[in-house]
PDB file of N, CA and C in Angstrom:
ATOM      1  N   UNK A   1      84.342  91.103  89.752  1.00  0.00           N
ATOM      2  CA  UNK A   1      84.972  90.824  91.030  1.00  0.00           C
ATOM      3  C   UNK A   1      86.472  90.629  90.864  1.00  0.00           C
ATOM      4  N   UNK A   2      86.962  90.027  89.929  1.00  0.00           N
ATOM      5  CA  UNK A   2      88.561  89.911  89.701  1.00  0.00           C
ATOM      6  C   UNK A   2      88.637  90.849  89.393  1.00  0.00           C
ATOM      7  N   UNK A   3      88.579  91.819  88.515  1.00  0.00           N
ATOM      8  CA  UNK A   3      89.138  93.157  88.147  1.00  0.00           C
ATOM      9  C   UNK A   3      89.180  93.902  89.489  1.00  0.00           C
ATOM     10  N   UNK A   4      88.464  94.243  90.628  1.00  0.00           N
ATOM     11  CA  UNK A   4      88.126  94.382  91.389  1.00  0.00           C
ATOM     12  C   UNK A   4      89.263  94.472  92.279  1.00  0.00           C
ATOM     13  N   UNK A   5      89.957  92.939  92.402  1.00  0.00           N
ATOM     14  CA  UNK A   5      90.664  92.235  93.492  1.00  0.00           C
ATOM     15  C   UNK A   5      91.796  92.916  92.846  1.00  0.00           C
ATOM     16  N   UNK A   6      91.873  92.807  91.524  1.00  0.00           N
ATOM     17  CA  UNK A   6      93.557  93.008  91.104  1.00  0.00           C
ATOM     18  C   UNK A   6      94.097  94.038  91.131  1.00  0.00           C
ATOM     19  N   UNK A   7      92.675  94.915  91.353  1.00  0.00           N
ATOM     20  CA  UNK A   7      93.111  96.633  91.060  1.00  0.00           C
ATOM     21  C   UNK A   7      93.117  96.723  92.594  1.00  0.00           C
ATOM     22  N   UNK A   8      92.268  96.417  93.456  1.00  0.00           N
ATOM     23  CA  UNK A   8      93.073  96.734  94.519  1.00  0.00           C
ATOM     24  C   UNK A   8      94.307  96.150  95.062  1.00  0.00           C
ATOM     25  N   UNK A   9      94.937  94.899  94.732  1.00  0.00           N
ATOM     26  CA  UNK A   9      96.194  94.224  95.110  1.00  0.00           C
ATOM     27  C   UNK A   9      96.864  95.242  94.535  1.00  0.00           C
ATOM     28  N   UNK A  10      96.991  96.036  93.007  1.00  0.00           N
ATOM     29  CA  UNK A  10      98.006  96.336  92.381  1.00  0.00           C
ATOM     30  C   UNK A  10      97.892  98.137  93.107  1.00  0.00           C
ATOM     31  N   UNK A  11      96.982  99.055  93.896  1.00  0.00           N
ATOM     32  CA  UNK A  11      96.518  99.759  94.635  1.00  0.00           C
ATOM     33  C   UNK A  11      97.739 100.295  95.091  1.00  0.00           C
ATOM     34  N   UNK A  12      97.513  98.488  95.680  1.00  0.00           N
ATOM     35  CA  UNK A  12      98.454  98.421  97.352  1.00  0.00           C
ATOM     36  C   UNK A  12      99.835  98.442  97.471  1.00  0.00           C
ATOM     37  N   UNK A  13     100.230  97.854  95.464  1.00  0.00           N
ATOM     38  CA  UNK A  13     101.876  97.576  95.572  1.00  0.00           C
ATOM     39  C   UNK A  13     102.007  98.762  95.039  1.00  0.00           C
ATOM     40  N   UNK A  14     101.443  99.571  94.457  1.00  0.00           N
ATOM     41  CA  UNK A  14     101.803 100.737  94.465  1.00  0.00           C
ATOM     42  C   UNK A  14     102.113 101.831  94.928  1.00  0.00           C
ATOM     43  N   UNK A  15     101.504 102.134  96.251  1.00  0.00           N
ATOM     44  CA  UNK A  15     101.108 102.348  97.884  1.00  0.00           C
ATOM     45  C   UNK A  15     102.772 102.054  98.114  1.00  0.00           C
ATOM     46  N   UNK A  16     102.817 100.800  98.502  1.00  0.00           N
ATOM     47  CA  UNK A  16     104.246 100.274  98.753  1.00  0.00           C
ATOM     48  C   UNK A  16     105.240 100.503  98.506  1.00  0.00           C
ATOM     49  N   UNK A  17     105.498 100.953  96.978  1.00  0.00           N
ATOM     50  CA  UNK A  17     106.382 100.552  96.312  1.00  0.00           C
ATOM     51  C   UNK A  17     106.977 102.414  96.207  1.00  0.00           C
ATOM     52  N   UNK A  18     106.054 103.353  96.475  1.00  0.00           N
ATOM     53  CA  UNK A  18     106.130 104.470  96.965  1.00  0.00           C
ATOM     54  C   UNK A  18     106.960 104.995  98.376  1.00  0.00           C
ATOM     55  N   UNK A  19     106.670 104.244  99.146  1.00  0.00           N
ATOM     56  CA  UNK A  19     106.749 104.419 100.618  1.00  0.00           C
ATOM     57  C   UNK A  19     108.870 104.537 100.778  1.00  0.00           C
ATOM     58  N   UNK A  20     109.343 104.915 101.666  1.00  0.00           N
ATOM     59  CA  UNK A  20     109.981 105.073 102.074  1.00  0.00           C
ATOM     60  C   UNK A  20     110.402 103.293 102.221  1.00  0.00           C
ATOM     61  N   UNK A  21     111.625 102.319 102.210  1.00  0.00           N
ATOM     62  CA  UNK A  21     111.949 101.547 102.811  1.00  0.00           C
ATOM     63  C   UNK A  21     111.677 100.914 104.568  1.00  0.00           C
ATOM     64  N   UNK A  22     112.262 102.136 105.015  1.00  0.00           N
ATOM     65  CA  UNK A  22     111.728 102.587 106.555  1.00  0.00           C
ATOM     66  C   UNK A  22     110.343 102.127 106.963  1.00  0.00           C
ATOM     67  N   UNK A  23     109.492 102.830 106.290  1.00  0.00           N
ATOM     68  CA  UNK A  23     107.862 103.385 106.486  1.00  0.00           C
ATOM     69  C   UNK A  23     107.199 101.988 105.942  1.00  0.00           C
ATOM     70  N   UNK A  24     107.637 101.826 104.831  1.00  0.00           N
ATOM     71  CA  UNK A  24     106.662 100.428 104.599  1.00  0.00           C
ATOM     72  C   UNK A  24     106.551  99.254 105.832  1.00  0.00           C
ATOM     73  N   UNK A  25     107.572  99.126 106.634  1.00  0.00           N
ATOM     74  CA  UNK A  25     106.657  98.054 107.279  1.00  0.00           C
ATOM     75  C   UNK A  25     106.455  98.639 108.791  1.00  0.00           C
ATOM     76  N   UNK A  26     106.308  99.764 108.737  1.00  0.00           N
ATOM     77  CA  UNK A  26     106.113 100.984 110.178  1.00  0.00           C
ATOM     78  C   UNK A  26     104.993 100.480 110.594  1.00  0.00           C
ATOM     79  N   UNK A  27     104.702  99.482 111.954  1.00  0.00           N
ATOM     80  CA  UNK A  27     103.657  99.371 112.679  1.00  0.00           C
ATOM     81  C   UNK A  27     103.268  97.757 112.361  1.00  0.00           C
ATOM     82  N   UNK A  28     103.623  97.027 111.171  1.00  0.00           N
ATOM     83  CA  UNK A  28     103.686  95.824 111.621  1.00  0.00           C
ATOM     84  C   UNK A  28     104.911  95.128 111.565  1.00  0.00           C
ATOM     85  N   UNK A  29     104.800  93.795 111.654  1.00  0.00           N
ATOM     86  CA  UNK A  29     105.247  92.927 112.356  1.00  0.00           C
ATOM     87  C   UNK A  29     105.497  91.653 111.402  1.00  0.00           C
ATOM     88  N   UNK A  30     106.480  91.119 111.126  1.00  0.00           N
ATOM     89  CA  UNK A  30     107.216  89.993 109.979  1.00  0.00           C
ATOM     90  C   UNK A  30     106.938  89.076 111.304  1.00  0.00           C
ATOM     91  N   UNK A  31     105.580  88.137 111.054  1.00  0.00           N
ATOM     92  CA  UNK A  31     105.521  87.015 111.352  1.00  0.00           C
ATOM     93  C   UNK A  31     105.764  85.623 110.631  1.00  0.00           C
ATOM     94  N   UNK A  32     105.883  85.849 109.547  1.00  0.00           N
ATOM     95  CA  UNK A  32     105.788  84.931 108.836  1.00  0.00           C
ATOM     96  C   UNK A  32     107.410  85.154 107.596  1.00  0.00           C
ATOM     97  N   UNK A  33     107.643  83.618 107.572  1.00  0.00           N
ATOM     98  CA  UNK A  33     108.919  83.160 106.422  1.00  0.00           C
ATOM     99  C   UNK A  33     108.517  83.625 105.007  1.00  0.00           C
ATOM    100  N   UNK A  34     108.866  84.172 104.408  1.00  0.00           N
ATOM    101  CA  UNK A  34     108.350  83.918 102.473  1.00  0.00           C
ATOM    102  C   UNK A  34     110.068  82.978 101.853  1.00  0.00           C
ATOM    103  N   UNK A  35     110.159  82.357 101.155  1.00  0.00           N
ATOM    104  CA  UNK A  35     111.254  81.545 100.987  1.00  0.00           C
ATOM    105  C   UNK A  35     111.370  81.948  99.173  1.00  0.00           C
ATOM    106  N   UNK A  36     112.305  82.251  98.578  1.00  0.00           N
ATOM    107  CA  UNK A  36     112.285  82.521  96.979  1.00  0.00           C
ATOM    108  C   UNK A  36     111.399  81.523  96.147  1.00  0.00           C
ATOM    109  N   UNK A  37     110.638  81.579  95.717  1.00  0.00           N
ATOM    110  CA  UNK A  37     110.409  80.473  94.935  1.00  0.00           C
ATOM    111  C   UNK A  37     108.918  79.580  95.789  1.00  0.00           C
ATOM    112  N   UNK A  38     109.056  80.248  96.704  1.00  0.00           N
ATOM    113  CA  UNK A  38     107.357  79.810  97.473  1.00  0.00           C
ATOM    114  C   UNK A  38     106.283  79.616  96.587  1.00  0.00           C
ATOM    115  N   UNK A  39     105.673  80.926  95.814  1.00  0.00           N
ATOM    116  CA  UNK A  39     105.231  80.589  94.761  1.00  0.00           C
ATOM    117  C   UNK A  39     105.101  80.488  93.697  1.00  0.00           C
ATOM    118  N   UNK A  40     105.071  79.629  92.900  1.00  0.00           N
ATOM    119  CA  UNK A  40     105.896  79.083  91.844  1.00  0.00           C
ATOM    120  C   UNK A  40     105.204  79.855  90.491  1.00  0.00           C
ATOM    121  N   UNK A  41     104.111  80.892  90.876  1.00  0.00           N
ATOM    122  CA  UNK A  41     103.558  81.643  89.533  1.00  0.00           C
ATOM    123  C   UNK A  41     104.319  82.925  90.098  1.00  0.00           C
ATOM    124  N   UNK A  42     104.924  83.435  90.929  1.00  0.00           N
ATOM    125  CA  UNK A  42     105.710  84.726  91.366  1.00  0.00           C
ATOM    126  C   UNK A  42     107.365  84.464  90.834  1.00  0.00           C
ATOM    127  N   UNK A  43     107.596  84.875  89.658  1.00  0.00           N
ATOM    128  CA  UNK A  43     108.789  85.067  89.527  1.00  0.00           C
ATOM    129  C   UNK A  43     109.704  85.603  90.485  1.00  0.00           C
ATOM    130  N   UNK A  44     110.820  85.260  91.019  1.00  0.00           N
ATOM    131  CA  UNK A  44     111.674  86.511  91.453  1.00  0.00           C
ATOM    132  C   UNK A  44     112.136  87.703  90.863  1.00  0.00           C
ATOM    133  N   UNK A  45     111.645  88.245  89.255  1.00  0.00           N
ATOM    134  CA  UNK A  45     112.151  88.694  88.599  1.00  0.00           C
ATOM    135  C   UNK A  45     110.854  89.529  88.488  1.00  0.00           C
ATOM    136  N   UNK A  46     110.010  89.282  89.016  1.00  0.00           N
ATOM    137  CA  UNK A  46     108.344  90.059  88.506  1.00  0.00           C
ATOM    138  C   UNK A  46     108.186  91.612  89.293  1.00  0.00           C
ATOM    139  N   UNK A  47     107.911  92.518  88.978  1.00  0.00           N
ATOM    140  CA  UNK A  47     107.641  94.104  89.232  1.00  0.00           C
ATOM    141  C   UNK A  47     107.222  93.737  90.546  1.00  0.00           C
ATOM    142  N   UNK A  48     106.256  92.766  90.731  1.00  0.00           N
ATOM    143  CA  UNK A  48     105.460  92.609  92.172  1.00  0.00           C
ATOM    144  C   UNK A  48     105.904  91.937  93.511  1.00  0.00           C
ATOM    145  N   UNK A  49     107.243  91.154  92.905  1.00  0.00           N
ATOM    146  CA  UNK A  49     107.447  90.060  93.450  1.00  0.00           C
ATOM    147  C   UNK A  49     108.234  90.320  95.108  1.00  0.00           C
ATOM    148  N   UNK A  50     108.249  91.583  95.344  1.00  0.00           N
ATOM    149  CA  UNK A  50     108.702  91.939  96.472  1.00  0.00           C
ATOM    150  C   UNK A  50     107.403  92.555  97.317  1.00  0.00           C
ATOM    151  N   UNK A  51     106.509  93.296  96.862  1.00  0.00           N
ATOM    152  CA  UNK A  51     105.709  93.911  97.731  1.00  0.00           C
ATOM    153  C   UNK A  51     104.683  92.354  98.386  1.00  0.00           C
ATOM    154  N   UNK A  52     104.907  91.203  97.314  1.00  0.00           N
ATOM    155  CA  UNK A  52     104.084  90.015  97.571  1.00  0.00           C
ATOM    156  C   UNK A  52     104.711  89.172  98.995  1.00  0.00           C
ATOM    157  N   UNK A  53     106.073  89.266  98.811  1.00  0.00           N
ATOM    158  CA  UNK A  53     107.378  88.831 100.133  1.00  0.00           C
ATOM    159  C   UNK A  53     106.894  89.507 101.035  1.00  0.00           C
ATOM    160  N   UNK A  54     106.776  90.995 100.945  1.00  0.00           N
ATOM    161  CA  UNK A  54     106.533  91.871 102.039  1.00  0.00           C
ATOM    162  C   UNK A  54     105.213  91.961 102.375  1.00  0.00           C
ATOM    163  N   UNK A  55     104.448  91.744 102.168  1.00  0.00           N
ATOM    164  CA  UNK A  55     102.472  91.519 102.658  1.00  0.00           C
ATOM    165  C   UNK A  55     102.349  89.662 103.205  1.00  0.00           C
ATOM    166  N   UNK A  56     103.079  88.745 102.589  1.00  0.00           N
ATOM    167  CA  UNK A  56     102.840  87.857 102.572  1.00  0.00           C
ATOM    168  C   UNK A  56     103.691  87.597 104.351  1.00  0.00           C
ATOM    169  N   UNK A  57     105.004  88.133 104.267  1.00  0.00           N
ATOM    170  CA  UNK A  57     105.497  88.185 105.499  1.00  0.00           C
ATOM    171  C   UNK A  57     104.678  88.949 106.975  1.00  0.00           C
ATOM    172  N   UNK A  58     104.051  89.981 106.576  1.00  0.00           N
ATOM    173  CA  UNK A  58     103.104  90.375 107.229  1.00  0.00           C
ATOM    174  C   UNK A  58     102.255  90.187 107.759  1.00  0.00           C
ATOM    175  N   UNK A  59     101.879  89.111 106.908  1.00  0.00           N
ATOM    176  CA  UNK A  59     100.213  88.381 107.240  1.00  0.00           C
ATOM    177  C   UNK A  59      98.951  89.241 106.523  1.00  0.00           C
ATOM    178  N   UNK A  60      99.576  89.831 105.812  1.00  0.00           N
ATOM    179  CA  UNK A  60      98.470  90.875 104.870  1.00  0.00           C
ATOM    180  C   UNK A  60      97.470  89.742 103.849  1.00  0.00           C
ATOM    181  N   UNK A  61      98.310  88.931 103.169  1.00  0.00           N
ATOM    182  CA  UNK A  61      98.170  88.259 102.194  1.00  0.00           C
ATOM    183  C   UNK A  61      98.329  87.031 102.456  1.00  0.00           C
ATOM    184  N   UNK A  62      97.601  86.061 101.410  1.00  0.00           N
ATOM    185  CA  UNK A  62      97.732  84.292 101.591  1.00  0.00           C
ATOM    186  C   UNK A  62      98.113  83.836 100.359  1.00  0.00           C
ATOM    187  N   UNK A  63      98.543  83.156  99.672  1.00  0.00           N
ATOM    188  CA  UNK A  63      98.594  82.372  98.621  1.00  0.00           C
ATOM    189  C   UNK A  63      97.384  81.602  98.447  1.00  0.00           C
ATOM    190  N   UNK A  64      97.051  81.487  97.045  1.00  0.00           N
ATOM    191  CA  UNK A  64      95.812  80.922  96.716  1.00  0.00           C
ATOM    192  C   UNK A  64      95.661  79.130  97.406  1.00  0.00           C
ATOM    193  N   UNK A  65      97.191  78.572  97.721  1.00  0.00           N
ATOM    194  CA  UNK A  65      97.513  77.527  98.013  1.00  0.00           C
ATOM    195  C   UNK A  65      98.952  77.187  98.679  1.00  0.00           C
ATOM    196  N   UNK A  66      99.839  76.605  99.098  1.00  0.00           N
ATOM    197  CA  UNK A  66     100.873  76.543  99.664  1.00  0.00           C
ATOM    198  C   UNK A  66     101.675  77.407  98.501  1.00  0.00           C
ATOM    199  N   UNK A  67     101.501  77.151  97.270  1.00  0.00           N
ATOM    200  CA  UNK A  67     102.567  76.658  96.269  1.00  0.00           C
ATOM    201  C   UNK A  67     102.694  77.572  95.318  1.00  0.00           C
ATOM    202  N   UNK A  68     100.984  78.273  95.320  1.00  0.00           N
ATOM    203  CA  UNK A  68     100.908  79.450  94.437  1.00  0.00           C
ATOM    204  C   UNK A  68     100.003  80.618  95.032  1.00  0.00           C
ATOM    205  N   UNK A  69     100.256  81.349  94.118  1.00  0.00           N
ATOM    206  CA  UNK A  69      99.745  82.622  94.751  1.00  0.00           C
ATOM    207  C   UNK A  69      98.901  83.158  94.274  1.00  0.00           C
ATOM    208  N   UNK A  70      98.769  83.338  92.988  1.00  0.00           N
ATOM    209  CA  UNK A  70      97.804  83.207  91.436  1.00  0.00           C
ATOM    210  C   UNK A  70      97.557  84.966  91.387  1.00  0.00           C
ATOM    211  N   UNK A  71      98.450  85.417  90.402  1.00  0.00           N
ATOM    212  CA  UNK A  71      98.695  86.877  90.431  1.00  0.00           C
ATOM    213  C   UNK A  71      97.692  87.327  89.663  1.00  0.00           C
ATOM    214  N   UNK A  72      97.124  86.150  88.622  1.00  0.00           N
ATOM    215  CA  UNK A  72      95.958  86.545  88.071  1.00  0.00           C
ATOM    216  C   UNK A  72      94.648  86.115  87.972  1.00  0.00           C
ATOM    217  N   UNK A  73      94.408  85.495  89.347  1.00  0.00           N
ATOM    218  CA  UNK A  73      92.837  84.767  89.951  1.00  0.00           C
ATOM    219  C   UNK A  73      92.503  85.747  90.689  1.00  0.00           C
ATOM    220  N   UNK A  74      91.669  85.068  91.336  1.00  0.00           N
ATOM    221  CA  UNK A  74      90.861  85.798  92.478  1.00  0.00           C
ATOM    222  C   UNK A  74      91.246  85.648  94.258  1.00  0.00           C
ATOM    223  N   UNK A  75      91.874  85.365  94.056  1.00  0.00           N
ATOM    224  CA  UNK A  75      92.369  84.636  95.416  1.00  0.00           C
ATOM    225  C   UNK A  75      93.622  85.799  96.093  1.00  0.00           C
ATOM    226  N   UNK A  76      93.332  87.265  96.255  1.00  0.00           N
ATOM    227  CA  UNK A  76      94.354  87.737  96.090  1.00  0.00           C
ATOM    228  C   UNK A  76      94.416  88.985  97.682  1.00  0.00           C
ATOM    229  N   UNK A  77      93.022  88.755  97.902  1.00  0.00           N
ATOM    230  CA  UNK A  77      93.007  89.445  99.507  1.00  0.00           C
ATOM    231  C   UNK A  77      93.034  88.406 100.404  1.00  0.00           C
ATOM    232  N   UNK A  78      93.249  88.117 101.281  1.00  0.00           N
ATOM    233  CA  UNK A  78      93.247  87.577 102.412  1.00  0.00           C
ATOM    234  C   UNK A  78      91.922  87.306 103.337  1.00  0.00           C
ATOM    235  N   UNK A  79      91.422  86.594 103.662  1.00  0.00           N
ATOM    236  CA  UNK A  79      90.052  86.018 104.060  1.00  0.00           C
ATOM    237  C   UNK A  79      89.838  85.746 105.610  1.00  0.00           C
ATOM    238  N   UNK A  80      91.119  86.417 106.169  1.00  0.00           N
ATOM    239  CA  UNK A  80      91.351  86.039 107.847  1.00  0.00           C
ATOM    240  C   UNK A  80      90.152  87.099 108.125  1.00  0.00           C
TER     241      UNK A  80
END
């Protein structure tokens, strides 16, 4: 099940990380703040650490907890 979750999270930033600037957030909607340093296992310096800003701003994604995000648990789709 974690291998699972991670390969599709890492799927998705790949998906992303492809896309046009433009196109990536074509059709939704930045409801939500991400603040640097939100979660404290997401480097700002990490390969991922932007497509996580950009899903997390979305409402795509949750953090495992306020504080973290846990890039390598299970906690990595969203449960809405």
């Amino acid at each position: 099940m974690k291998k699972r979750l991670l390969s599709t999270f890492l799927a998705v930033a790949i998906v992303l990380a492809l896309l046009p600037q433009n196109a990536r957030a074509e059709g939704f909607t930045r409801s939500r703040t991400y603040t640097p340093g939100q979660f404290i296992d997401v480097p700002d310096n990490a390969w991922y650490a932007s497509t996580v800003k950009d899903c997390y701003e979305m409402g795509l994604i949750n953090g495992s907890s306020a504080t973290t995000f846990s890039p390598n648990g299970s906690s990595l789709v969203s449960r809405r």
